[in-house]
Protein backbone atom coordinates (compact mmCIF):
# COMPACT_ATOMS: atom_id res chain seq x y z
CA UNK A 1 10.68 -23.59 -3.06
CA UNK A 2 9.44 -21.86 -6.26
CA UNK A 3 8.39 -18.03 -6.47
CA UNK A 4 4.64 -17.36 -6.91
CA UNK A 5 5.14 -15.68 -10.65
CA UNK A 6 1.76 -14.42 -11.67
CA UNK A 7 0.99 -12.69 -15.11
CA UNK A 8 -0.79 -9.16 -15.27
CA UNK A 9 0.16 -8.98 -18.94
CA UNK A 10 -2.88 -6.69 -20.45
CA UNK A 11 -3.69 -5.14 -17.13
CA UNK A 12 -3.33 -1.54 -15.77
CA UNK A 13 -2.06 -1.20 -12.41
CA UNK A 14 -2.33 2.23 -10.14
CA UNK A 15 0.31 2.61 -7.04
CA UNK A 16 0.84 4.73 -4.63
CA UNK A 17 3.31 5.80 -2.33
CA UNK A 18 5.81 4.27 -5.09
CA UNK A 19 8.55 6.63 -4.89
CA UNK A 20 10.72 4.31 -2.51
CA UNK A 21 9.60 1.33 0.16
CA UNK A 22 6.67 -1.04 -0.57
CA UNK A 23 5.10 1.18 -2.39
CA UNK A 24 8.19 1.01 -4.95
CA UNK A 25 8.46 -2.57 -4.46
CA UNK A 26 4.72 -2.97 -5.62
CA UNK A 27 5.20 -1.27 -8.82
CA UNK A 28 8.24 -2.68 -9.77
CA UNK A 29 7.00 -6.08 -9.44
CA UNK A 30 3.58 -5.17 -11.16
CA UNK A 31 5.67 -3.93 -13.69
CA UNK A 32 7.79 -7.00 -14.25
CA UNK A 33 4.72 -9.22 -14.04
CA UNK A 34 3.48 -7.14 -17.47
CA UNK A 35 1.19 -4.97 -16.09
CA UNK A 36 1.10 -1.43 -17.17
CA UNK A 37 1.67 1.11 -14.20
CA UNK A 38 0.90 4.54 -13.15
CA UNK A 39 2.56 5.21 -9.99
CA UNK A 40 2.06 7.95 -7.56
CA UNK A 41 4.08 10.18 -5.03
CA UNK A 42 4.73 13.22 -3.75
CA UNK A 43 8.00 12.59 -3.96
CA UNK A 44 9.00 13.27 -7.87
CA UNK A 45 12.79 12.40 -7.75
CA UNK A 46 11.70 9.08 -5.80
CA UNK A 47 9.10 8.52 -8.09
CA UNK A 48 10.65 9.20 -11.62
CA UNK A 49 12.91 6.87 -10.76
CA UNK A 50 10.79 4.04 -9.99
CA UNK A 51 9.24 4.26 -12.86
CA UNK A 52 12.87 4.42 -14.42
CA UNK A 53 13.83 1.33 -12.98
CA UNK A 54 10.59 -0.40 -13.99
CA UNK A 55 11.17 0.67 -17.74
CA UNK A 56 15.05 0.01 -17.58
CA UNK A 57 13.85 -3.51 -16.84
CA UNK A 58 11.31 -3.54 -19.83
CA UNK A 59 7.81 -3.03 -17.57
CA UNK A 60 5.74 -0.16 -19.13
CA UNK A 61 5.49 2.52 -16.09
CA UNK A 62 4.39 6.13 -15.92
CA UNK A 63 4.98 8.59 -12.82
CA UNK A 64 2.57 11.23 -11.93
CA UNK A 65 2.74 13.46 -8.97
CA UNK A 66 -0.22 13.15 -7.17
CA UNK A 67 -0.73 13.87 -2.67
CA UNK A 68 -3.15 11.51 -1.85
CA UNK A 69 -5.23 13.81 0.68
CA UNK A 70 -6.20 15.68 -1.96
CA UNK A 71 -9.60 14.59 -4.09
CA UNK A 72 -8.39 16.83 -7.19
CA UNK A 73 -4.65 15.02 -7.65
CA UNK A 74 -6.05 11.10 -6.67
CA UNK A 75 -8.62 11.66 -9.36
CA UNK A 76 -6.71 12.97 -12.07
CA UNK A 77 -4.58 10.05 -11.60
CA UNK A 78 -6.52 7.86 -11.91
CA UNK A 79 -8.07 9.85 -14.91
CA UNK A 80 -4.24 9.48 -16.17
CA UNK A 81 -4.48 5.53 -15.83
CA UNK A 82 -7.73 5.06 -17.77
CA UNK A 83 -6.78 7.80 -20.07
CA UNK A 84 -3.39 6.57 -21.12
CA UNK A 85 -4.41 2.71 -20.95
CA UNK A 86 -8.19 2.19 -21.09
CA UNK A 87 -9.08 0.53 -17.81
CA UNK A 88 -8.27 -0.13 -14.24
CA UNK A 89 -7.42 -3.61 -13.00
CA UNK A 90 -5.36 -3.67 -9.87
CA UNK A 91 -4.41 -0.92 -7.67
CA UNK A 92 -1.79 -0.75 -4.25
CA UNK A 93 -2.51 2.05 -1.94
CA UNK A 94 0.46 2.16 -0.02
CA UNK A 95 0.93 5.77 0.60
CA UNK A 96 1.69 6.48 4.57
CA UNK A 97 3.29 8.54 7.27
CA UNK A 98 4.36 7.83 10.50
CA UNK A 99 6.35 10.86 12.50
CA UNK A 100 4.99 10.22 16.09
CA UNK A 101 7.13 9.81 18.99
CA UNK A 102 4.98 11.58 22.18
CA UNK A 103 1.96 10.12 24.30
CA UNK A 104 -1.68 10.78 23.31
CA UNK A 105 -1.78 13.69 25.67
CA UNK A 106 1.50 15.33 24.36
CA UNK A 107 0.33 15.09 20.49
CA UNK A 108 -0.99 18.25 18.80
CA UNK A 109 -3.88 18.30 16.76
CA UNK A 110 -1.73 19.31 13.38
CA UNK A 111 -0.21 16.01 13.65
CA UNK A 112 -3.30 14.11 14.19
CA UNK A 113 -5.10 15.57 11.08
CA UNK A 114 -2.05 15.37 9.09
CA UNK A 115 -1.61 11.20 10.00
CA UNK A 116 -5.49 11.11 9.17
CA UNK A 117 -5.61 12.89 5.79
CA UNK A 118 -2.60 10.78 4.48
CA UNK A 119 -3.17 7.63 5.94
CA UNK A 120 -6.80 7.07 6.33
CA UNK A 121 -8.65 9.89 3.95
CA UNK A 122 -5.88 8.76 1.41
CA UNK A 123 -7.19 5.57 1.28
CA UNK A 124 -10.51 6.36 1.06
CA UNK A 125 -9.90 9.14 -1.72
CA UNK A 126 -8.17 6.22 -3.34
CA UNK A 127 -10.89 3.86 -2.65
CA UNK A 128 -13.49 6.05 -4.78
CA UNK A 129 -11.89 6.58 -7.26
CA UNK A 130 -10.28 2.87 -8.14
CA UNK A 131 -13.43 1.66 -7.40
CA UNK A 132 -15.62 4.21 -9.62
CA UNK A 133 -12.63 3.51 -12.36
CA UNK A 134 -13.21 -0.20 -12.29
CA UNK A 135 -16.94 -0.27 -12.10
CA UNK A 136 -16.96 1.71 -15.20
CA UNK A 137 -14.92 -0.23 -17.08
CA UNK A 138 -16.93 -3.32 -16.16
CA UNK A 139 -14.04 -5.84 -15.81
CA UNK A 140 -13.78 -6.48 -12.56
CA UNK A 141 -10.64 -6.13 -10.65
CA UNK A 142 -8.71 -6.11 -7.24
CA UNK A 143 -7.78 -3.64 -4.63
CA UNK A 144 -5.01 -3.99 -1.84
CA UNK A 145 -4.46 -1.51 0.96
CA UNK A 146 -1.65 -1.28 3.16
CA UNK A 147 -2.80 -1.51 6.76
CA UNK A 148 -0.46 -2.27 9.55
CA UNK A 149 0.01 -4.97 12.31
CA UNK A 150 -0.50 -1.87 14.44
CA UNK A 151 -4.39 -2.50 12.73
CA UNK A 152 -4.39 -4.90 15.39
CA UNK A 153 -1.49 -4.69 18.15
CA UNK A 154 -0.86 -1.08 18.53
CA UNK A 155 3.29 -0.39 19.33
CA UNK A 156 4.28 2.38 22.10
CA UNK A 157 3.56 6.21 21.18
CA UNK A 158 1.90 5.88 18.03
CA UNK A 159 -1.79 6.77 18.63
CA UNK A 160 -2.80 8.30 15.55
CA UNK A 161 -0.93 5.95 13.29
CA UNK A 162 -2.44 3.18 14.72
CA UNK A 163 -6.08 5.10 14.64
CA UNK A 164 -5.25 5.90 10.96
CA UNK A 165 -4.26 1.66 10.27
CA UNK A 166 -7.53 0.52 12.50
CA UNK A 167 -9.28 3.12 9.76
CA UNK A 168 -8.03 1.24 6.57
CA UNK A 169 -8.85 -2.06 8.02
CA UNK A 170 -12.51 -1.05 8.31
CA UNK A 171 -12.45 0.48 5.18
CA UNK A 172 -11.38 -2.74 3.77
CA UNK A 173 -13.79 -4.56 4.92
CA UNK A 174 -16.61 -2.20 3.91
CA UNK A 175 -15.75 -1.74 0.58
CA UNK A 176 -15.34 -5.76 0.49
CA UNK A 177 -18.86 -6.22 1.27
CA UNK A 178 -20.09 -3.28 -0.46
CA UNK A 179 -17.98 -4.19 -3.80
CA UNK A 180 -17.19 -7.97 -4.10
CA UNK A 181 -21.47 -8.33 -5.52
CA UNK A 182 -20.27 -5.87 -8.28
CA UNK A 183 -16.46 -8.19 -9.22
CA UNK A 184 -14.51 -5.70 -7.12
CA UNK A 185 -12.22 -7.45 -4.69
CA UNK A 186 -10.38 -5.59 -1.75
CA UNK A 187 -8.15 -7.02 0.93
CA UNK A 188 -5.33 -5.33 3.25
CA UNK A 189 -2.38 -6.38 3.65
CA UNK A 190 -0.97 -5.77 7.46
CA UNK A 191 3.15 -5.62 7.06
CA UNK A 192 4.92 -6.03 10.12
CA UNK A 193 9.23 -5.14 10.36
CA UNK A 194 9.50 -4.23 7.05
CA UNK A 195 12.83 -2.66 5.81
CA UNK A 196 11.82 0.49 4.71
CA UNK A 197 12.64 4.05 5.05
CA UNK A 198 9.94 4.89 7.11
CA UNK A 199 10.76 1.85 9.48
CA UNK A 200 14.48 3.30 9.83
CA UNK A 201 13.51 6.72 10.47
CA UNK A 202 11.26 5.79 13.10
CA UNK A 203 13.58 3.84 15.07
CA UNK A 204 16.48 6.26 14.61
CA UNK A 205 13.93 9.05 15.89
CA UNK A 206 13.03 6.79 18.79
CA UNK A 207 16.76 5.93 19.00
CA UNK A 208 16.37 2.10 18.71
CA UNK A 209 18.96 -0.71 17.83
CA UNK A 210 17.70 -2.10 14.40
CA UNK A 211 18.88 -6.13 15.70
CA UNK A 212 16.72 -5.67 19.07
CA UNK A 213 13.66 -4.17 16.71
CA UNK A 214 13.74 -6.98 14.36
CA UNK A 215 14.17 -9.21 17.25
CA UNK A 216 11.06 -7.93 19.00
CA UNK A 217 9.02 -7.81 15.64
CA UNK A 218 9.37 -11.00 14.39
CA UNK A 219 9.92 -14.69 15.01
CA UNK A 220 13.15 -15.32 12.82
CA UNK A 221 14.95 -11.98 14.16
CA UNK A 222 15.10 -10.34 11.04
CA UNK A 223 13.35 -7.78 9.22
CA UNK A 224 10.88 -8.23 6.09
CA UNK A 225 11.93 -7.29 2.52
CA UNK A 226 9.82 -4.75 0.58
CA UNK A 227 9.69 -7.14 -2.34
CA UNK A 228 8.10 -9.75 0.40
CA UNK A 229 4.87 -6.99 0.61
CA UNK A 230 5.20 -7.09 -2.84
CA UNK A 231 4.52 -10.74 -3.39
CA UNK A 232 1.20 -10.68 -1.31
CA UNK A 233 0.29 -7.74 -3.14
CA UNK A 234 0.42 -9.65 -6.25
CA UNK A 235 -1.10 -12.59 -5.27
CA UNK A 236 -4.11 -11.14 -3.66
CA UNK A 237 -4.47 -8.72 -7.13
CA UNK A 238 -4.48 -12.56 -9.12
CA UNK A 239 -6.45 -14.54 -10.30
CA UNK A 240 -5.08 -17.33 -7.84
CA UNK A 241 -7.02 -15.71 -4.66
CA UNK A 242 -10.36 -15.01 -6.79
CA UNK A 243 -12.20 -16.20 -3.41
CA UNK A 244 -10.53 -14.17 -0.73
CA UNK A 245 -11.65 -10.69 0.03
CA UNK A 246 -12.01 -8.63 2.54
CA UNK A 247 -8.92 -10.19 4.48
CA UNK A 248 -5.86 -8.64 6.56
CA UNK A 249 -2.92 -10.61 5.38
CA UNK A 250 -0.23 -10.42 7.81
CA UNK A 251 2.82 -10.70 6.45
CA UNK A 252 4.63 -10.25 9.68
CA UNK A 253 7.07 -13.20 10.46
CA UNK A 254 4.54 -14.27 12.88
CA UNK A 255 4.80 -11.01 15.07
CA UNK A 256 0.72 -11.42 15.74
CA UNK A 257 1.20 -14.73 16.74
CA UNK A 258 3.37 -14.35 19.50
């Protein structure tokens, strides 16, 4: 089975949450595909060297530090983008926490904002300013945020991550409506087991077996690949899914299925 290779040669790309995970994955593969990146973290050593690896293998990337609850750092990096490069095409906002391990009752309201301003004002803050980006430039382009299967089956003690992933859903689909009459395309993709950092740190805090978690998440007992989120991302940012928008694309090994 051939890979689904799309070209983004002449576009500008904008990623967050790049400094390791999907996020990374994204940007790297934007990157490879001939796009021209700006990628964004809070994470600098994470994030300098994706963009590192990106140039290493001849992509055109630039890091910028930028904490995606804050209004001030998402627009001057997007500012950066259009500055350096002249437009806004595509944009990944995969920027995310999850730290909970306590019952609804237990949780304290720090964590709840926190979870909220990273996960769900991010994307919004990200949103508005990709959007206004693209709209000015007048060419169109494509959006993809990261929501979560948990946007639809929520797992054990994880109430305001799941709140936060039900959040970027709707906001997909509102900004689908509100934006796809102007050429602005958004979708969400909804990742399931994927091998990340945050994955393993959750199930180490929760002190879970990594076999019976991939076993429970999926239907082929393993987990997903970053580069797998990747792929969707891609697609839905082409030219090859021109008519979908406002969709949750699981890529989940069937986990919503079962």
């Amino acid at each position: 089975m051939g890979t689904f290779t799309p070209s983004f040669a002449g576009d500008v790309a904008f990623v967050t949450g790049a400094a390791g995970g999907m996020g990374r994955a994204c940007a790297l593969a934007f990157a490879a595909a001939g796009a021209k990146v700006l990628l964004c973290d809070v994470n600098d050593a994470g994030g300098e060297e994706t963009a590192a690896m990106a140039v290493a293998a001849g992509g055109e990337a630039v890091y910028r530090r930028a904490d995606v609850s804050s209004a001030a750092d998402v627009e001057a990096a997007v500012g950066e983008a259009v500055a350096r490069w002249g437009r806004l095409d595509c944009a990944v906002n995969a920027a995310a926490i999850e730290t909970e391990t306590v019952l609804l009752h237990e949780a304290t309201e720090e964590s709840w904002d926190r979870m909220q301003a990273v996960n769900l004002k991010g994307t919004f803050l990200c949103l508005k300013y990709e959007l206004a980006a693209m709209l000015a430039a007048g060419n169109g382009g494509a959006i993809v945020n990261i929501a979560s299967t948990n946007s639809f089956r929520p797992q054990p003690h994880q109430t305001a991550y799941t709140a936060s992933k039900h959040g970027v859903l709707g906001l997909t689909r509102q900004a689908a409506i509100d934006y796809a009459p102007l050429g602005v395309r958004v979708n969400a993709i909804c990742p399931g087991g994927i091998d990340t950092p945050m994955l393993r740190g959750a199930m180490e805090r929760r002190g879970r077996d990594p076999q019976d978690v991939a076993n429970r998440l999926s239907l082929i007992g393993r987990f997903g690949t970053p580069e797998e989120i990747a792929a969707a991302a891609l697609w839905l940012c082409s030219d090859s899914s021109s008519y979908t928008m406002g969709h949750a694309l699981a890529v989940d090994a069937g986990y919503l299925a079962r």
